[in-house]
Each structure stands twice: as structure tokens, then as C-alpha cells.
N, C-alpha and C. Protein backbone atom coordinates (compact mmCIF):
# COMPACT_ATOMS: atom_id res chain seq x y z
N UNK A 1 -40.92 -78.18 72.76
CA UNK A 1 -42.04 -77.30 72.57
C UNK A 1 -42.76 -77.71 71.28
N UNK A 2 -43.82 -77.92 71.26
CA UNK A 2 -44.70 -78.19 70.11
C UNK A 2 -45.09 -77.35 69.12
N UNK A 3 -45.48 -77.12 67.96
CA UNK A 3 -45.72 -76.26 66.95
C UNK A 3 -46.80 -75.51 67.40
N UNK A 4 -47.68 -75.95 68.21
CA UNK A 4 -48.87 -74.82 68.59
C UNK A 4 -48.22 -74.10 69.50
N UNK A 5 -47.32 -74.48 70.80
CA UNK A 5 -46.91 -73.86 71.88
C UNK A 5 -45.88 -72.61 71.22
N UNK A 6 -45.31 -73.03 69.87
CA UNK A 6 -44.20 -72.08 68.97
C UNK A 6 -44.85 -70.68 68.57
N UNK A 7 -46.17 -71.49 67.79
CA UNK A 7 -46.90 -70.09 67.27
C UNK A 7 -47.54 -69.23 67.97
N UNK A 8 -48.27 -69.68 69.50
CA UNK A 8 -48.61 -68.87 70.45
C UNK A 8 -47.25 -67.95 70.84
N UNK A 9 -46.04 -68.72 71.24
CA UNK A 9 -45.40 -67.94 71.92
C UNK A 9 -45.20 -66.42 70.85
N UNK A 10 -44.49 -66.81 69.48
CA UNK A 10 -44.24 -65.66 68.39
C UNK A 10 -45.55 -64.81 68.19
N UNK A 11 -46.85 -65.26 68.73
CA UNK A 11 -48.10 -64.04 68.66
C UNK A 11 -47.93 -63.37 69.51
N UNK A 12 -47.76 -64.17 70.95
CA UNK A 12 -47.45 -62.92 71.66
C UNK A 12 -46.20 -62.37 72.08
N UNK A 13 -45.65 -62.37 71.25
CA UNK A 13 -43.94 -61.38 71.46
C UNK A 13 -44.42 -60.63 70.55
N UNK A 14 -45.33 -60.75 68.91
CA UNK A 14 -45.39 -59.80 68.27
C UNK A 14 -46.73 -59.20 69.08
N UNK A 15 -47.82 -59.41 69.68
CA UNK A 15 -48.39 -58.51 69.99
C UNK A 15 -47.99 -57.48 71.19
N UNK A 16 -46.90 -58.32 72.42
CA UNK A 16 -46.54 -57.56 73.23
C UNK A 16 -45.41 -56.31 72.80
N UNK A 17 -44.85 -56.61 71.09
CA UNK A 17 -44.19 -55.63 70.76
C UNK A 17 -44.88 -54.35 70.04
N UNK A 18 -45.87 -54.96 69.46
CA UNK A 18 -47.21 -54.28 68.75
C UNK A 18 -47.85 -53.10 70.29
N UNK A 19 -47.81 -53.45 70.95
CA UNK A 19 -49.05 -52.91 72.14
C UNK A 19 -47.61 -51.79 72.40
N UNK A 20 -46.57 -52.21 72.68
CA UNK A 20 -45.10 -51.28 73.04
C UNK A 20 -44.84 -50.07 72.17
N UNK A 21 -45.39 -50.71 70.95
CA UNK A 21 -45.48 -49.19 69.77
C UNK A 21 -46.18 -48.69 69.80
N UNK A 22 -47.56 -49.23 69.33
CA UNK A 22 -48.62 -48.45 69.79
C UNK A 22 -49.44 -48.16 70.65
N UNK A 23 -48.99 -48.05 72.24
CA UNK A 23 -49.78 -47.66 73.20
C UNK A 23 -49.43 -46.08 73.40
N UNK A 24 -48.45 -45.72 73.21
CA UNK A 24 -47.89 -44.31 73.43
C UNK A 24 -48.97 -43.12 72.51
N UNK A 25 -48.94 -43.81 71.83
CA UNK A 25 -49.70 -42.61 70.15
C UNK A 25 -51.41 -42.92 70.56
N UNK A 26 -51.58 -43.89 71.39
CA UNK A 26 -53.26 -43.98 71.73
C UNK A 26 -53.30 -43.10 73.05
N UNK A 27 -52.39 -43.08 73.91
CA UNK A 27 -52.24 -42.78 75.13
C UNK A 27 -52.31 -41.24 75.36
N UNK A 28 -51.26 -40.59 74.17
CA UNK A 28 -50.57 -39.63 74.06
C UNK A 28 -51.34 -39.04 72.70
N UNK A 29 -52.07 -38.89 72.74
CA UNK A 29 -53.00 -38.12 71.38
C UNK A 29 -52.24 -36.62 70.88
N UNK A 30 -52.24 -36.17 69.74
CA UNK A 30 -51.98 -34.86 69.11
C UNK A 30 -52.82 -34.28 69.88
N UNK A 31 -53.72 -34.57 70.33
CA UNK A 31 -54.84 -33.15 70.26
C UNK A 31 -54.72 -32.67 72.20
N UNK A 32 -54.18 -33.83 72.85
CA UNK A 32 -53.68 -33.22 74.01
C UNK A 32 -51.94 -32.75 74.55
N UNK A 33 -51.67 -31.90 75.01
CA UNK A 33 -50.26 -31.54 75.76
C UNK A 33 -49.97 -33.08 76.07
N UNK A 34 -48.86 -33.15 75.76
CA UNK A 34 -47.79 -34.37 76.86
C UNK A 34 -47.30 -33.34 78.07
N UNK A 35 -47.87 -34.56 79.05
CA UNK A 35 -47.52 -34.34 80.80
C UNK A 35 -46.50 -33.59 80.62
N UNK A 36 -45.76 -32.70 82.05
CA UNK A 36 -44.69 -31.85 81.92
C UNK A 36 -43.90 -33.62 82.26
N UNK A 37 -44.42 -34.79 83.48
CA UNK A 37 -43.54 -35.51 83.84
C UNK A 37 -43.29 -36.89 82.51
N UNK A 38 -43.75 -36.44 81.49
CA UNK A 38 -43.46 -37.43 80.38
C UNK A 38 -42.19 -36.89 79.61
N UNK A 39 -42.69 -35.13 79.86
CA UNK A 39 -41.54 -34.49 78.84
C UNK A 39 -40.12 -34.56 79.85
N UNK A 40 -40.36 -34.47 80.91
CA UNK A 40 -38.89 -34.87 81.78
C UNK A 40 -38.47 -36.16 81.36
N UNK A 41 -38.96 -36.83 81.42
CA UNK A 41 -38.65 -38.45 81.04
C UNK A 41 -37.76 -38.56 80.20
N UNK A 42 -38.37 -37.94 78.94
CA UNK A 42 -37.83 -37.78 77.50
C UNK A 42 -36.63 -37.20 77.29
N UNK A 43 -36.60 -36.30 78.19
CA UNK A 43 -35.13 -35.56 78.71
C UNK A 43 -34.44 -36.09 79.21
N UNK A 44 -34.38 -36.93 80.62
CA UNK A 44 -33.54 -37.58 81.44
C UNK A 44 -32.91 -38.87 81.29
N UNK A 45 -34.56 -39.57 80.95
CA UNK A 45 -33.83 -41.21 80.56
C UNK A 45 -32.34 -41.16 79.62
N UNK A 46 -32.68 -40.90 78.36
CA UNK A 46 -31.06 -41.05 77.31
C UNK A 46 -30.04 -41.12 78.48
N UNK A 47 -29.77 -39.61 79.16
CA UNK A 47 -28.40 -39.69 79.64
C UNK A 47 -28.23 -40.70 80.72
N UNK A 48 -29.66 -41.14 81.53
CA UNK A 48 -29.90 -42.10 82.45
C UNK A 48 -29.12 -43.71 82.26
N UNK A 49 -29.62 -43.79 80.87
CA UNK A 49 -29.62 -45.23 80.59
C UNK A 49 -28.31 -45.23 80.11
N UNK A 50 -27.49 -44.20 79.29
CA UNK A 50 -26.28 -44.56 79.06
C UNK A 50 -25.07 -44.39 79.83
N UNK A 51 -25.61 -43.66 80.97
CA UNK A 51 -25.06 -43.92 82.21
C UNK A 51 -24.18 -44.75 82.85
N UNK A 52 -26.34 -45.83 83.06
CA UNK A 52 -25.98 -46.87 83.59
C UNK A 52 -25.39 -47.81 82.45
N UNK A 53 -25.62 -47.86 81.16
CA UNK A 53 -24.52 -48.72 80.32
C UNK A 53 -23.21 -48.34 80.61
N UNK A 54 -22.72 -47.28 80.76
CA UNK A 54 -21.05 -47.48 81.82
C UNK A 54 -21.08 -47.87 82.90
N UNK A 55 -22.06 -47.89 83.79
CA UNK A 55 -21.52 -48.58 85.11
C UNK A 55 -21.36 -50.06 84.97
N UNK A 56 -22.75 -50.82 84.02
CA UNK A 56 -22.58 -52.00 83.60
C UNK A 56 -21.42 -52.18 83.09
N UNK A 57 -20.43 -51.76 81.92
CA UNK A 57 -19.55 -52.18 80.93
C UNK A 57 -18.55 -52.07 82.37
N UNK A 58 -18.35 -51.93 83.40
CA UNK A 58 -16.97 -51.03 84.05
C UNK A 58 -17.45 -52.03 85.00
N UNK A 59 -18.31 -52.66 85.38
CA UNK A 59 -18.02 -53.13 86.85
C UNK A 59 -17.64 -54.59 86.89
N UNK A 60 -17.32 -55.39 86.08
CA UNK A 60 -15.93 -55.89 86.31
C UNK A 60 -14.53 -55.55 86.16
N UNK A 61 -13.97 -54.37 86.16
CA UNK A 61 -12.95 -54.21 85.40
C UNK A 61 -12.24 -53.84 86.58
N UNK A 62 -10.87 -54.65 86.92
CA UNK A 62 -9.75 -55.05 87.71
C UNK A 62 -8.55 -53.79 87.39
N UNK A 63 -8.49 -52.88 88.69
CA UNK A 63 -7.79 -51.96 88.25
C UNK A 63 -6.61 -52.71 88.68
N UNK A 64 -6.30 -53.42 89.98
CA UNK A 64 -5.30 -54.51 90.25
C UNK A 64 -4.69 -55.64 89.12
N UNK A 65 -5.22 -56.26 88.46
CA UNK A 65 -4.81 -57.32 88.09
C UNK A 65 -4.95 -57.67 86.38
N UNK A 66 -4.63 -58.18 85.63
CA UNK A 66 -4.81 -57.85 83.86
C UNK A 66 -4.21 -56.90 83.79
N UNK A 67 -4.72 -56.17 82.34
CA UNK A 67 -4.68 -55.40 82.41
C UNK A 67 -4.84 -54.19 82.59
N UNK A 68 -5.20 -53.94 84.32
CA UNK A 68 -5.55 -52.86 84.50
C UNK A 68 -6.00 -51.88 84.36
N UNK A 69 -7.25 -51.86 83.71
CA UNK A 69 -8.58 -51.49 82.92
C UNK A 69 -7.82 -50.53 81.92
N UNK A 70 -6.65 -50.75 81.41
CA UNK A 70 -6.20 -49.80 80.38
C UNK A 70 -6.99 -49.80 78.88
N UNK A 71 -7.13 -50.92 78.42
CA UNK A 71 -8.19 -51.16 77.70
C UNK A 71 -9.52 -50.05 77.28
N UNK A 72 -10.14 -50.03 78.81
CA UNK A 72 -11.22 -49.77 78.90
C UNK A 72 -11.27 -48.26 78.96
N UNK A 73 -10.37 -48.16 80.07
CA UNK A 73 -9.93 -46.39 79.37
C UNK A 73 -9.67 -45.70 78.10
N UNK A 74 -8.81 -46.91 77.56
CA UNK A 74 -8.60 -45.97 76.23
C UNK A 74 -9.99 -45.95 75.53
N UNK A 75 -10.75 -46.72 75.34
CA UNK A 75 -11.92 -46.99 74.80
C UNK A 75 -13.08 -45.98 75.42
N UNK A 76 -13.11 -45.60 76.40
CA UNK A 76 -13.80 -44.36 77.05
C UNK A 76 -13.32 -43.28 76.56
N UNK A 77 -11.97 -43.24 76.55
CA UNK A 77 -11.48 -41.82 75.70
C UNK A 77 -11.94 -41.61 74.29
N UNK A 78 -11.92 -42.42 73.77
CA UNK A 78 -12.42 -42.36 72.16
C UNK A 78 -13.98 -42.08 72.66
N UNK A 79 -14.69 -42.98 73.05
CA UNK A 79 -15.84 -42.66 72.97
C UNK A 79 -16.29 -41.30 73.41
N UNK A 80 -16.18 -40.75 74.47
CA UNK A 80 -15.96 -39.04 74.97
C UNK A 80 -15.77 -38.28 73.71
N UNK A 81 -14.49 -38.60 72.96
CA UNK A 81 -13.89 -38.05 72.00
C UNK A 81 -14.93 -38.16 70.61
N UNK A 82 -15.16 -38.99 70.44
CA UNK A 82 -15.93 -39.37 69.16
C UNK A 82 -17.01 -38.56 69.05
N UNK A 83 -17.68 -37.89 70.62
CA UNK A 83 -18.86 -37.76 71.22
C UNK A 83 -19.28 -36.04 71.00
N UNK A 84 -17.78 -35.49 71.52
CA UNK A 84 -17.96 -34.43 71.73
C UNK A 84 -17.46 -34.10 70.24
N UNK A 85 -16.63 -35.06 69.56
CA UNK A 85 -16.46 -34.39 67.75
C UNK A 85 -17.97 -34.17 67.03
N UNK A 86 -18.24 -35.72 67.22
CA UNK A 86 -19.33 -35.00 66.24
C UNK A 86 -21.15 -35.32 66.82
N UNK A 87 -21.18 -35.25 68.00
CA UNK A 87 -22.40 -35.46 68.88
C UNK A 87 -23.13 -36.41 68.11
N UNK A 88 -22.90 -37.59 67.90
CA UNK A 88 -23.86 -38.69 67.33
C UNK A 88 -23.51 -39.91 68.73
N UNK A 89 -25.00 -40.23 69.31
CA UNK A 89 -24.45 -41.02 70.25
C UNK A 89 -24.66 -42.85 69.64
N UNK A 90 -25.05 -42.94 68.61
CA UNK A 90 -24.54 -44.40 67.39
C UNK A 90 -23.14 -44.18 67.47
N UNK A 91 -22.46 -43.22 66.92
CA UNK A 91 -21.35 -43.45 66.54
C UNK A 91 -20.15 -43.19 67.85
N UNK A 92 -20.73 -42.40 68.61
CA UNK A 92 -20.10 -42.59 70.43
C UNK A 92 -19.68 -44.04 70.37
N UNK A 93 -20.77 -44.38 70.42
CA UNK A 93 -20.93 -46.13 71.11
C UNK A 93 -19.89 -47.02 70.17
N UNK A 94 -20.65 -46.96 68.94
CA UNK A 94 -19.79 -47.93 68.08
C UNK A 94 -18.36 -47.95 68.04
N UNK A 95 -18.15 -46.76 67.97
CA UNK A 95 -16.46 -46.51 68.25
C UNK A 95 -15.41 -46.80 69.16
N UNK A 96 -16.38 -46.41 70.27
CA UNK A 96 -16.07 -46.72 71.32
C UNK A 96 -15.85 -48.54 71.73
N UNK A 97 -17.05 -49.33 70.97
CA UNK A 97 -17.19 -50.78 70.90
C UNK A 97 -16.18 -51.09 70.13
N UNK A 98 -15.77 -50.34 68.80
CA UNK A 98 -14.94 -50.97 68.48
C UNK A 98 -13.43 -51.52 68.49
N UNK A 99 -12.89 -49.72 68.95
CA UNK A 99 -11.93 -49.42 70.05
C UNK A 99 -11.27 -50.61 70.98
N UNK A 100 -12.31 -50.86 71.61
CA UNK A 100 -12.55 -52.14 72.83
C UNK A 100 -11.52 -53.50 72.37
N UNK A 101 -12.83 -53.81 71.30
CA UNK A 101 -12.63 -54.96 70.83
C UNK A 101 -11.27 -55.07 69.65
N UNK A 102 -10.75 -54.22 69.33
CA UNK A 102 -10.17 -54.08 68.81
C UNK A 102 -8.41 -54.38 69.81
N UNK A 103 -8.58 -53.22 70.67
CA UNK A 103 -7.37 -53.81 71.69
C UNK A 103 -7.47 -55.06 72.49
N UNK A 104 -8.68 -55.54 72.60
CA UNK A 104 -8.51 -56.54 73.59
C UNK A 104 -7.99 -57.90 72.61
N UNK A 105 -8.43 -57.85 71.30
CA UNK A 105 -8.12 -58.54 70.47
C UNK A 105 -6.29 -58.81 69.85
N UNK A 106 -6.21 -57.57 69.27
CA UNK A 106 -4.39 -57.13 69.16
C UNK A 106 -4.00 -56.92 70.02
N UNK A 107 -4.05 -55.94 70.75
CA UNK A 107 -2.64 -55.42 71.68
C UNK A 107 -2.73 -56.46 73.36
N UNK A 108 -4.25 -56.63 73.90
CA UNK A 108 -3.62 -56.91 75.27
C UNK A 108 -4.04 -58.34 75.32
């Protein structure tokens, strides 16, 4: 890739990230209501998407063979646990990530 083909590409990743921030606040003005179906959005997606980040993290996991997603359970338990202690879903996750990596590393 050539130095012109470099700097085009980095203009437009920063403008397509630029247009991602600020299209919402041009779109979505103070001075009008947000849609009732924007404010659902806002509601649903979170639990949506972290959802599907467990179905992703879980769908290789071999209840037959290894170790028998024990791992991954215990690491769901903490995270649940972490979740419902102190409702931060950063620190859900991280814990939960670290949990993970932590047994798959030492114990199994």
C-alpha cells in the first residue's frame, strides 16, 4: 500500500468514526422528543448484545470432551456473582475474563 493509499484509508476510518459520533446529536436534537422506538432500543440492545456475547463465548465449548466446560462455568458464576454484588457490567465482564483466563492458564 502506498503512502497516499495509507492516508486516505486513516481519513476515512477517522471520518467514518467522526460521522458515528456525531450523527446521533444532529439527528436527535434537544429541542425534539427521542422516538418512543429509539428509547426501546436504548433499553433492549445492552441486555441484547451481552446476551449474544454469551452465546458467542459458549458456542464452542465441549460439554463431552476437555474439560467439560467446567472452566467456563465457573467463570459464569463469578461473573453473575460479581454482577448481582455490585451491578457494574465493566467489572461483570472483567472478572469474569479474568476468572477464565486465569483457570485455563493454572488449573486446567
Amino acid at each position: 500500500m502506498t503512502l497516499t493509499q495509507q492516508v486516505i484509508t486513516i481519513a476515512l476510518c477517522v471520518l467514518a468514526t467522526m460521522a458515528t459520533r456525531f450523527l446521533p446529536f444532529l439527528v436527535f436534537s434537544e429541542k425534539r422528543e427521542t422516538p418512543p422506538f429509539i428509547q426501546y432500543l436504548g433499553k433492549a440492545l445492552p441486555a441484547a448484545i451481552f446476551g449474544m456475547l454469551v452465546v458467542y463465548c459458549l458456542k464452542n465449548v465441549s460439554l463431552t470432551g476437555g474439560t467439560h466446560g467446567i472452566p467456563e462455568a465457573i467463570a459464569i458464576a463469578v461473573t453473575v456473582l460479581l454482577h448481582l454484588w455490585k451491578r457494574q457490567m465493566l467489572l461483570s465482564i472483567a472478572g469474569g475474563t479474568v476468572c477464565y483466563m486465569l483457570l485455563i492458564q493454572l488449573i486446567f
